[in-house]
N, C-alpha and C. Protein backbone atom coordinates (compact mmCIF):
# COMPACT_ATOMS: atom_id res chain seq x y z
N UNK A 1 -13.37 8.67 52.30
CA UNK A 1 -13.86 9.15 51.04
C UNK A 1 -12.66 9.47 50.14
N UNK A 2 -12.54 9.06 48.86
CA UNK A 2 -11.79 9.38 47.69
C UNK A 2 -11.61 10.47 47.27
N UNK A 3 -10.57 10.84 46.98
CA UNK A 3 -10.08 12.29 47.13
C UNK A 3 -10.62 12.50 45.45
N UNK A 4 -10.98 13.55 44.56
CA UNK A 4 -11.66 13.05 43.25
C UNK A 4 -10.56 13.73 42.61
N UNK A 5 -10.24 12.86 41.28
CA UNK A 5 -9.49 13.17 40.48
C UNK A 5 -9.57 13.72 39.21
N UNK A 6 -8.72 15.15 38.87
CA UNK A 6 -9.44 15.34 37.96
C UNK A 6 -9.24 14.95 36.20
N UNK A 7 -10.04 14.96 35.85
CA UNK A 7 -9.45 14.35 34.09
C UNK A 7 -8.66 14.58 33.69
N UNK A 8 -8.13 13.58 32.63
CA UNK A 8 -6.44 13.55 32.05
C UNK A 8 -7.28 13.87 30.36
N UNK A 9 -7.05 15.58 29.70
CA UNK A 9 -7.02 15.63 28.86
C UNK A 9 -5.82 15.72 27.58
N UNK A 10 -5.78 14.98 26.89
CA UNK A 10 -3.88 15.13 25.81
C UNK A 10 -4.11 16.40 25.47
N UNK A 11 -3.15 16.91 25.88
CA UNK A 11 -2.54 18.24 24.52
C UNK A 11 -3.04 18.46 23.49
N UNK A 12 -2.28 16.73 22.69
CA UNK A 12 -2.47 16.92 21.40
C UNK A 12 -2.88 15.27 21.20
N UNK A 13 -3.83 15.47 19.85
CA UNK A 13 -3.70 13.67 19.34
C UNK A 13 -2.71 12.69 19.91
N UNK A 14 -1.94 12.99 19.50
CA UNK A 14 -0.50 12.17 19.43
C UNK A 14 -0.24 11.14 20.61
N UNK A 15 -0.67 12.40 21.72
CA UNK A 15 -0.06 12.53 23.34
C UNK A 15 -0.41 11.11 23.65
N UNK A 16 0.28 10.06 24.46
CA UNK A 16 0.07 8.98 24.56
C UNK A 16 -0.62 9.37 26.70
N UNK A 17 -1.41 8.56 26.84
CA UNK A 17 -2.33 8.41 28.25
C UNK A 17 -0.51 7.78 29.26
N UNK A 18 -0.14 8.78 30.41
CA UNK A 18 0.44 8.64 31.47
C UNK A 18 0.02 7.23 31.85
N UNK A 19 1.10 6.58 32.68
CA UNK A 19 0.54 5.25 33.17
C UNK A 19 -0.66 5.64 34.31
N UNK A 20 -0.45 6.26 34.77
CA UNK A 20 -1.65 6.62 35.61
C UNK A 20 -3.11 6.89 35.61
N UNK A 21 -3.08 7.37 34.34
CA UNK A 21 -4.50 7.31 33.95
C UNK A 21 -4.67 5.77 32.78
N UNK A 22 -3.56 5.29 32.47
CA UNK A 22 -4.31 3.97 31.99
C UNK A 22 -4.60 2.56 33.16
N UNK A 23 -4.17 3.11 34.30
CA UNK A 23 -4.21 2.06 35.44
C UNK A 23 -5.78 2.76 36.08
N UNK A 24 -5.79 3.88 35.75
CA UNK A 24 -7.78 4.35 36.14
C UNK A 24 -8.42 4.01 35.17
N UNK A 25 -8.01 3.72 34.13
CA UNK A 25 -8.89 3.39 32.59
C UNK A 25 -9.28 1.93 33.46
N UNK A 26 -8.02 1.31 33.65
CA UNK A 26 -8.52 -0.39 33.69
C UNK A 26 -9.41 -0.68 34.63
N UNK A 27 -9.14 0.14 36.01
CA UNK A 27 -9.88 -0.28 36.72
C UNK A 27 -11.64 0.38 36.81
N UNK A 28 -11.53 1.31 36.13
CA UNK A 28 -12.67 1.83 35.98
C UNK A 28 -13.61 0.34 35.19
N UNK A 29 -13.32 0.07 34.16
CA UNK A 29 -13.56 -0.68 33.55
C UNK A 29 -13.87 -2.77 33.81
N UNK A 30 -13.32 -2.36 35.21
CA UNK A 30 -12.89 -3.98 35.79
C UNK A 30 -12.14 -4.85 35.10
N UNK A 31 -10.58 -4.51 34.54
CA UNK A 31 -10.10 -5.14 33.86
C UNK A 31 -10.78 -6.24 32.63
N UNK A 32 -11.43 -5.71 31.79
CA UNK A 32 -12.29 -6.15 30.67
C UNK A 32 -12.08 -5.69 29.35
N UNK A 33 -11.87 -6.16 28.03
CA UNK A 33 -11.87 -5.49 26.73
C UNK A 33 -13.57 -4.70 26.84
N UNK A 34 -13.39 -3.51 26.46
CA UNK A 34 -14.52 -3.02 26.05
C UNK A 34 -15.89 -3.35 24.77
N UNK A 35 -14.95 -4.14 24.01
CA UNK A 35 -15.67 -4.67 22.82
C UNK A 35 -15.72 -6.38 22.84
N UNK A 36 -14.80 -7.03 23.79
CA UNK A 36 -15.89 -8.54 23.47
C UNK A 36 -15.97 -8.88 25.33
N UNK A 37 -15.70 -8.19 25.97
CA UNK A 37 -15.71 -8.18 27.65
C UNK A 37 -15.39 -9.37 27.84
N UNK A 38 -14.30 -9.77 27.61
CA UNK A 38 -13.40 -10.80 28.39
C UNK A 38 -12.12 -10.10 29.16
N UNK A 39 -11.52 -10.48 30.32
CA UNK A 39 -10.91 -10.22 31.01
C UNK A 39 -9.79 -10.29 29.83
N UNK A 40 -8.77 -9.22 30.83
CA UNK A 40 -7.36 -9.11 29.99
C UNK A 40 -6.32 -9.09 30.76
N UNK A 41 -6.34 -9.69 31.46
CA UNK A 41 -5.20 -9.86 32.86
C UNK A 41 -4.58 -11.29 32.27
N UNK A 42 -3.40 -10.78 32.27
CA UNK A 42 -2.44 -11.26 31.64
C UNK A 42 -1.64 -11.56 30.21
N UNK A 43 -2.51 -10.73 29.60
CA UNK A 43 -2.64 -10.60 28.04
C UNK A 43 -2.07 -9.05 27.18
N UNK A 44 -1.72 -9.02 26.39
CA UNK A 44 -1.22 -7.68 26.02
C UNK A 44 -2.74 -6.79 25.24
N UNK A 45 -2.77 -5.30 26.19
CA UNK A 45 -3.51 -4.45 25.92
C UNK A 45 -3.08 -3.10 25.60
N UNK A 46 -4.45 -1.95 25.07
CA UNK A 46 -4.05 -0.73 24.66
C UNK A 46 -5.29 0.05 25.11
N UNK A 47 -5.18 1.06 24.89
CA UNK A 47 -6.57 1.80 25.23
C UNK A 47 -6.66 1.98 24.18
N UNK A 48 -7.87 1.82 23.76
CA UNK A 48 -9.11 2.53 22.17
C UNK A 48 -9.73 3.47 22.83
N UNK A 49 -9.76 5.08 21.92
CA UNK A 49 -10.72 5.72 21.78
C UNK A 49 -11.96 5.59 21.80
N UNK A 50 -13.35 5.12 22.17
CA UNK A 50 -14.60 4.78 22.19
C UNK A 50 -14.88 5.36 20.42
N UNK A 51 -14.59 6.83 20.78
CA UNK A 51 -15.07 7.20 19.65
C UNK A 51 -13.72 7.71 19.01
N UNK A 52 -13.61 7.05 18.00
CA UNK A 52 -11.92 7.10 17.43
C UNK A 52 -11.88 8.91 17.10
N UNK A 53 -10.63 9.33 16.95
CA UNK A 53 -10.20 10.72 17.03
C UNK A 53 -10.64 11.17 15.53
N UNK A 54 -10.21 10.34 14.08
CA UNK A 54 -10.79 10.36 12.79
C UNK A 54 -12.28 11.07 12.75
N UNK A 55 -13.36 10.13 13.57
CA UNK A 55 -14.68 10.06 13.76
C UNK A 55 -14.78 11.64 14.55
N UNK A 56 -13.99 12.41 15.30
CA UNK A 56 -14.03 12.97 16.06
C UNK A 56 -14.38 13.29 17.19
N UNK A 57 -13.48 11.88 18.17
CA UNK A 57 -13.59 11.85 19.39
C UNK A 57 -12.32 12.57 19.91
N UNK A 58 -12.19 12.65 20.96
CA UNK A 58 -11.14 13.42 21.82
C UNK A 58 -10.20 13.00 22.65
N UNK A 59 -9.24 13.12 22.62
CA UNK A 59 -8.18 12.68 23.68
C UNK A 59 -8.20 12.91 24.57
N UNK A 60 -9.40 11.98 25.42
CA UNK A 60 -9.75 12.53 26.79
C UNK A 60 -9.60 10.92 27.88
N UNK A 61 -10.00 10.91 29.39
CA UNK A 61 -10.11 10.13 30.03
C UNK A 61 -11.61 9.32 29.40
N UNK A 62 -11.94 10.21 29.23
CA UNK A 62 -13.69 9.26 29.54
C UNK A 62 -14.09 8.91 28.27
N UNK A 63 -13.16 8.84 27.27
CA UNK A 63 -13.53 8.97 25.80
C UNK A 63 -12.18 7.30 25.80
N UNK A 64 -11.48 7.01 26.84
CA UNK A 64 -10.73 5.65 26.72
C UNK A 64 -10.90 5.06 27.22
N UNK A 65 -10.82 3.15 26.80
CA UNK A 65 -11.69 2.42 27.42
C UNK A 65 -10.19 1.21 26.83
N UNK A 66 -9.98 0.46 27.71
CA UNK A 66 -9.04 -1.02 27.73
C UNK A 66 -9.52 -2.11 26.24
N UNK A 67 -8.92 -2.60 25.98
CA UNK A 67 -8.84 -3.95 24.99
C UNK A 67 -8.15 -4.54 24.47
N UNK A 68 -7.94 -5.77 24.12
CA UNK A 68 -6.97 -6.88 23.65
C UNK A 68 -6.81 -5.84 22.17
N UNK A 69 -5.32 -6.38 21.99
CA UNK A 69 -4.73 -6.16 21.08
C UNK A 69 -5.78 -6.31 19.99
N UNK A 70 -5.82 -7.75 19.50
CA UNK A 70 -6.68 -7.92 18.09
C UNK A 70 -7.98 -7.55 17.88
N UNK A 71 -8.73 -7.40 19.25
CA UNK A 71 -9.83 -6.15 19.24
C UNK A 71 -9.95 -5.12 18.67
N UNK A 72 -8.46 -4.51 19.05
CA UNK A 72 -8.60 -2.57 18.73
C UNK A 72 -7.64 -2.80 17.12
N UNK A 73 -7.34 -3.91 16.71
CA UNK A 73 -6.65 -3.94 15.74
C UNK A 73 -8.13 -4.24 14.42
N UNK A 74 -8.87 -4.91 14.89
CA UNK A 74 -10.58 -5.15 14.34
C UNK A 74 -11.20 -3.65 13.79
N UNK A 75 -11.62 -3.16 15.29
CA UNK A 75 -11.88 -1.93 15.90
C UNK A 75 -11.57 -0.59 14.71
N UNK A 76 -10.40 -0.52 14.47
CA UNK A 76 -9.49 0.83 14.09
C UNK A 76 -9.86 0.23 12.68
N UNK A 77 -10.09 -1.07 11.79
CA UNK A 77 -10.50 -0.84 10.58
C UNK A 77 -11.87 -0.51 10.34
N UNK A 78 -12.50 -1.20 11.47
CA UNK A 78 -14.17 -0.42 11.34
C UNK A 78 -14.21 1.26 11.21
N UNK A 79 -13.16 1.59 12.23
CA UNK A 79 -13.31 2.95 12.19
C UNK A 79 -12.64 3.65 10.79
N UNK A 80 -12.07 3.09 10.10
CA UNK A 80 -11.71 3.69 9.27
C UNK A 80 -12.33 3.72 8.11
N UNK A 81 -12.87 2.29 8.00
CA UNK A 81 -13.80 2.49 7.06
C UNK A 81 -15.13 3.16 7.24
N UNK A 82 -15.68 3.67 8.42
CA UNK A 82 -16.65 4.62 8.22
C UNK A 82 -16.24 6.19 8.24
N UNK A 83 -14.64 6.39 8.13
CA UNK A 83 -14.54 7.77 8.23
C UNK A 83 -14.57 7.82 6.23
N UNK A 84 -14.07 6.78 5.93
CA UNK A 84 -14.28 6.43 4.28
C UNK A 84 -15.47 6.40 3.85
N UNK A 85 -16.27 6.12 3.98
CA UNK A 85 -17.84 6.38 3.46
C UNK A 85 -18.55 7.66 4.32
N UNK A 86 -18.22 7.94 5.01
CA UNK A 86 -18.60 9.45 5.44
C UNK A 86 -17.67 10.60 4.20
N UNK A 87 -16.77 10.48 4.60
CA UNK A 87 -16.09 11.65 3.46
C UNK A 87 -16.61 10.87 1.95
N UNK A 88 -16.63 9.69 1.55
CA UNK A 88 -17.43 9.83 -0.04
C UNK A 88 -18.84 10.26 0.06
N UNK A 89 -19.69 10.01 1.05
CA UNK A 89 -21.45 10.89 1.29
C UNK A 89 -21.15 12.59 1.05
N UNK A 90 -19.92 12.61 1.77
CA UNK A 90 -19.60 14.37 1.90
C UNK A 90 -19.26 14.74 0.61
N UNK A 91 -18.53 14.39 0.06
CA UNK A 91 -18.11 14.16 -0.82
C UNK A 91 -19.10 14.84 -2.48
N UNK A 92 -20.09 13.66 -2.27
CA UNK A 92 -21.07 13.43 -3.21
C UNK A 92 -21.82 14.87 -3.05
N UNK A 93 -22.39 14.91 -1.97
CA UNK A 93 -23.54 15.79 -1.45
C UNK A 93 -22.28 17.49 -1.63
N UNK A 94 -21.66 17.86 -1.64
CA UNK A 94 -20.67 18.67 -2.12
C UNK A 94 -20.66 18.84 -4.15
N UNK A 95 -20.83 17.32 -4.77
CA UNK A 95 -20.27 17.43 -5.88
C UNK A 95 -19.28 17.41 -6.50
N UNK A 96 -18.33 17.10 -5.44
CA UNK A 96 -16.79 17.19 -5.76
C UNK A 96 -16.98 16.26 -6.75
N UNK A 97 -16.09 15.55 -7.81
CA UNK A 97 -15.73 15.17 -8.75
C UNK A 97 -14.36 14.95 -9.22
N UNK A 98 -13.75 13.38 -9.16
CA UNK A 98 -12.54 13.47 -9.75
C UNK A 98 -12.53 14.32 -11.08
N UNK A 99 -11.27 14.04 -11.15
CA UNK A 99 -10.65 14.99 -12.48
C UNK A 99 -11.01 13.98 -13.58
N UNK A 100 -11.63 14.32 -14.82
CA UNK A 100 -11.98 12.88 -15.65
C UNK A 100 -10.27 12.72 -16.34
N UNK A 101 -9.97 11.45 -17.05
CA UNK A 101 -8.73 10.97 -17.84
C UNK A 101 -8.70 11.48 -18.65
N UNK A 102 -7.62 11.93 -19.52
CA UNK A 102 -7.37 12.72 -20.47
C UNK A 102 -7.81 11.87 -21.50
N UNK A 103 -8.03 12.42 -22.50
CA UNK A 103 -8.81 12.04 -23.84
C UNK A 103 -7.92 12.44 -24.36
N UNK A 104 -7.92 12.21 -25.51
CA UNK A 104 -7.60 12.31 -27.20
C UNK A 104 -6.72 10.91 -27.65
N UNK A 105 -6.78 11.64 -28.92
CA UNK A 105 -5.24 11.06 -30.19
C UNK A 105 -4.40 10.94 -29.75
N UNK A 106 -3.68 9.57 -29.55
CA UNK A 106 -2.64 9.16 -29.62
C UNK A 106 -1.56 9.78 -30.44
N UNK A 107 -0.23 9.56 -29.97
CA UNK A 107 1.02 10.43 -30.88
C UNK A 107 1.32 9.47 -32.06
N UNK A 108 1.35 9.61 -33.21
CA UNK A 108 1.44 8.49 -34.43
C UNK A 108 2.89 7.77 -33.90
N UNK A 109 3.14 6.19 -34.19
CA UNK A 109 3.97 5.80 -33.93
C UNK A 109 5.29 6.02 -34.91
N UNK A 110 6.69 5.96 -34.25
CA UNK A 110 7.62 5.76 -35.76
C UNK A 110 7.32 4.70 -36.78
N UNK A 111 7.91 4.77 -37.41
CA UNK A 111 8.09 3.80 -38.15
C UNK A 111 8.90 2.67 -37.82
N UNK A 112 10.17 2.87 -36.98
CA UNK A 112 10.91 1.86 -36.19
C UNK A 112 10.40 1.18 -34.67
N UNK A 113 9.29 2.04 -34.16
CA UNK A 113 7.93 1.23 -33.31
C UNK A 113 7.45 0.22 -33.72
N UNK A 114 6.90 0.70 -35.11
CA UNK A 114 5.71 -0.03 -35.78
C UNK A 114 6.61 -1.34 -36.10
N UNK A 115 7.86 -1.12 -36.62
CA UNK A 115 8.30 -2.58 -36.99
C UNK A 115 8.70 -3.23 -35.77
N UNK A 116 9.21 -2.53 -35.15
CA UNK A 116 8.70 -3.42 -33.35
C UNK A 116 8.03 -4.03 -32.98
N UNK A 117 6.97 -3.61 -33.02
CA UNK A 117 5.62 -4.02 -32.88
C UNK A 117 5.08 -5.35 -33.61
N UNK A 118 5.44 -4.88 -34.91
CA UNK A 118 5.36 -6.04 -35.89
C UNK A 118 5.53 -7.12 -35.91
N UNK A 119 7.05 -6.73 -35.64
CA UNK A 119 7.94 -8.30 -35.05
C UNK A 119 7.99 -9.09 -34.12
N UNK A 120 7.47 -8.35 -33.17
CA UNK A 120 7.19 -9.05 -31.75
C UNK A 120 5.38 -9.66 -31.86
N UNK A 121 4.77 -9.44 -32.64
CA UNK A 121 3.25 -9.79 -33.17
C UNK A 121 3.65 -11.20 -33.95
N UNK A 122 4.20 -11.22 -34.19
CA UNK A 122 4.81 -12.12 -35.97
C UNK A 122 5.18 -13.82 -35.20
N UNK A 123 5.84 -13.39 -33.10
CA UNK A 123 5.68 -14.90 -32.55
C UNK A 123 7.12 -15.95 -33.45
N UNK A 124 8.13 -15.03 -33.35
CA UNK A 124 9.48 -15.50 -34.22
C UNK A 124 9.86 -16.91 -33.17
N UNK A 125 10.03 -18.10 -33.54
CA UNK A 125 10.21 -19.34 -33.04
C UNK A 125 12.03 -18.68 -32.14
N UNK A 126 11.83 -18.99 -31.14
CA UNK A 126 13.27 -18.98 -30.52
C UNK A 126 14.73 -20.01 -30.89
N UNK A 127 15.39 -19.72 -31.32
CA UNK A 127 16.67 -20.29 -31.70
C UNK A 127 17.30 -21.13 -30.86
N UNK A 128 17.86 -22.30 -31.33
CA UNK A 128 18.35 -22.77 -30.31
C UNK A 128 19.88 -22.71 -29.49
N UNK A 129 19.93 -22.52 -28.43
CA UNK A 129 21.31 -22.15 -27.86
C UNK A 129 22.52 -22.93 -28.77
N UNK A 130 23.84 -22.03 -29.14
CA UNK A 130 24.73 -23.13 -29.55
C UNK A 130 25.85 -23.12 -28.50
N UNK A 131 25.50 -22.36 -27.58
CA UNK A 131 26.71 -22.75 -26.14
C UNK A 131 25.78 -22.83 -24.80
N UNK A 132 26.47 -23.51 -24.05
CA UNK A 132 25.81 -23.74 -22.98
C UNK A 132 25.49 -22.12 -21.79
N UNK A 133 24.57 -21.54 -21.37
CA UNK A 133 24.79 -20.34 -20.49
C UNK A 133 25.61 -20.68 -19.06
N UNK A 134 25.48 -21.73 -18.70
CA UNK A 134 26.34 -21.68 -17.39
C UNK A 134 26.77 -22.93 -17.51
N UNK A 135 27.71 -22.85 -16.75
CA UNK A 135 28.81 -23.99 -16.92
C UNK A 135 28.23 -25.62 -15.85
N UNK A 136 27.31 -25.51 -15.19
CA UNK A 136 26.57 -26.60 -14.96
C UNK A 136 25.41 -27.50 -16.10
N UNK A 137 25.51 -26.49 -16.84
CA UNK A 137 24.77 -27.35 -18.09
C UNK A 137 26.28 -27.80 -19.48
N UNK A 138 26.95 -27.07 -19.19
CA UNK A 138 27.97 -27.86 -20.18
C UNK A 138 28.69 -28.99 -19.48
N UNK A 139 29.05 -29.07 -17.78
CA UNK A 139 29.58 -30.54 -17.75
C UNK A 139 28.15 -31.55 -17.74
N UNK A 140 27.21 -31.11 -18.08
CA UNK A 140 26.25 -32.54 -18.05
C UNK A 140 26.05 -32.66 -19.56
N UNK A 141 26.33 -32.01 -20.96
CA UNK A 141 26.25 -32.11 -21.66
C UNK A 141 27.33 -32.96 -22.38
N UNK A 142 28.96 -33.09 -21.64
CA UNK A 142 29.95 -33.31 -21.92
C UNK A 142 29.60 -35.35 -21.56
């Protein structure tokens, strides 16, 4: 009989899973991605949160589960985008409200703006070069 082991809870978020409890993750699991259950033996993996930490799952054993890289790379935008439409529902149902854009009157322009402005409106035909800018266009001109 198996001696029983007891759960590997993190500290903190951060805390990354001991190799030891990700070698009980896998085999708990029968070496399988959790989200498209194809084997991952021989392939590069990570453990996903089931229920991502955002969502408020926990840094626990039984809360991690094995999967291919581009799985949990899938995975972690789903999850993010529903922690994004949860906080705008919260959001709403709260009333919060951006700050609206400032309004008013503009500051009157100078007078040396305005002829700025003017002149660059006005579409002045460009002049034509009377020296060459780099010296690969003057020996082909020569």
């Amino acid at each position: 009989m198996a001696r029983p082991v007891k759960e590997w809870i993190g500290d903190t978020d951060d805390q990354r899973a001991p190799p030891r409890v990700r070698l009980r993750v896998f085999d708990r699991e029968s070496g399988k991605c959790h989200i498209c259950r194809q084997p991952i033996i021989g392939k590069k993996w990570a453990l996903d949160h089931v229920t991502a930490l955002i969502n408020g799952g926990e840094n626990r054993e039984s809360n991690l589960k094995p999967v291919h890289i581009a799985c949990h790379a899938e995975k972690t935008a789903a999850d993010v985008a529903e922690k994004a439409k949860v906080a705008a529902r919260r959001k709403a149902h709260l009333r919060i409200v951006d700050a609206p854009a400032m309004q008013g009157q503009q500051f009157p322009k100078t007078r040396k703006a305005a002829r700025r402005q003017q002149v660059a409106t006005q579409k002045l035909p460009i002049p034509p070069r009377k020296r060459p800018m780099f010296a690969k266009e003057a020996t082909n001109d020569a």
